[in-house]
Protein backbone atom coordinates (compact mmCIF):
# COMPACT_ATOMS: atom_id res chain seq x y z
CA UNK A 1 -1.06 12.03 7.75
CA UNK A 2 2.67 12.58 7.21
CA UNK A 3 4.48 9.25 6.98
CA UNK A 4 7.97 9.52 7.53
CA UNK A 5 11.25 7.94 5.88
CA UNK A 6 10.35 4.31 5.47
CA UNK A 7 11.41 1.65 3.40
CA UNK A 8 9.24 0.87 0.31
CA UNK A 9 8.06 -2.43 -0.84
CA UNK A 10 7.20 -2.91 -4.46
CA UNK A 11 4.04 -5.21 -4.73
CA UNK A 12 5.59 -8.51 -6.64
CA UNK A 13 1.96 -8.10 -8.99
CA UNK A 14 4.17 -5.14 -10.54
CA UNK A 15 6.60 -7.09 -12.57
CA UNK A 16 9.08 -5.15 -14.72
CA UNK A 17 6.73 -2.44 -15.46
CA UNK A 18 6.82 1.42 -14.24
CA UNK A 19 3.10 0.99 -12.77
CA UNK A 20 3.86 -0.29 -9.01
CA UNK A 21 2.47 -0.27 -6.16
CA UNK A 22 4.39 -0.05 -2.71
CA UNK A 23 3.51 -0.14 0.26
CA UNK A 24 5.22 0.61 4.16
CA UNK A 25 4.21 -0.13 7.62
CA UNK A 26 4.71 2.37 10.49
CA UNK A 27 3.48 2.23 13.85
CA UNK A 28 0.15 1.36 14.04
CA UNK A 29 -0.44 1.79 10.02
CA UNK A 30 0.19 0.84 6.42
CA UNK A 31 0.78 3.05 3.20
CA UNK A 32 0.13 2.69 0.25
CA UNK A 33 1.42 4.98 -2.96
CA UNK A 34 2.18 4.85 -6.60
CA UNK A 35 6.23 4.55 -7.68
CA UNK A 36 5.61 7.05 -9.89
CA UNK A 37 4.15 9.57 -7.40
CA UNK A 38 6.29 9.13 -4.41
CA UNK A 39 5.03 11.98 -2.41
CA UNK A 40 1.24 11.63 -2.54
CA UNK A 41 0.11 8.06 -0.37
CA UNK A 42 -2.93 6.76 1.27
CA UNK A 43 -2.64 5.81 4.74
CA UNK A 44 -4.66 2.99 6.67
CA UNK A 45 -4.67 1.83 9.92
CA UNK A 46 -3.46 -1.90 10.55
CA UNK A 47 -7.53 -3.28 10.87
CA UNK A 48 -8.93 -1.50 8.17
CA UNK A 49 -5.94 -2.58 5.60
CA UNK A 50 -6.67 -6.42 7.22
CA UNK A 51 -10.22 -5.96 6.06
CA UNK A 52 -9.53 -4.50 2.20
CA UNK A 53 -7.17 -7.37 1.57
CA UNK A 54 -9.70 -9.79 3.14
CA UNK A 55 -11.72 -8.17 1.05
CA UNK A 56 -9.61 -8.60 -2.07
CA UNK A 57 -8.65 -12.13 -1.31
CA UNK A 58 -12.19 -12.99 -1.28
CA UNK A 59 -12.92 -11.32 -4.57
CA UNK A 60 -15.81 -9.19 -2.77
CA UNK A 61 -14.19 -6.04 -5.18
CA UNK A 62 -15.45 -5.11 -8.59
């Protein structure tokens, strides 16, 4: 899925370091990609990104 020019938000878990994480919404979707490899991203649509941070949140993740 090509995501087009959107603005970027680096996760605040990133601190100073060159390892971040950002992450876009668009339309009906998030992305998510690594700063240092702008072009390559995973996309997710809006429910399934609700669940993995549900997920996450309720530390059901190894």
């Amino acid at each position: 899925m090509q995501v087009p020019h959107l603005l970027w938000v680096k996760s605040s878990y990133s601190g100073t370091s060159s390892n971040c994480v950002e992450v876009t919404e668009f339309g009906h979707g998030v992305a998510v990609r690594d700063s240092k490899s702008p072009r390559g991203h995973l996309a997710f649509a809006i429910p399934e990104w609700s669940a993995f941070l549900q997920a996450v949140k309720d530390d059901e993740l190894d």
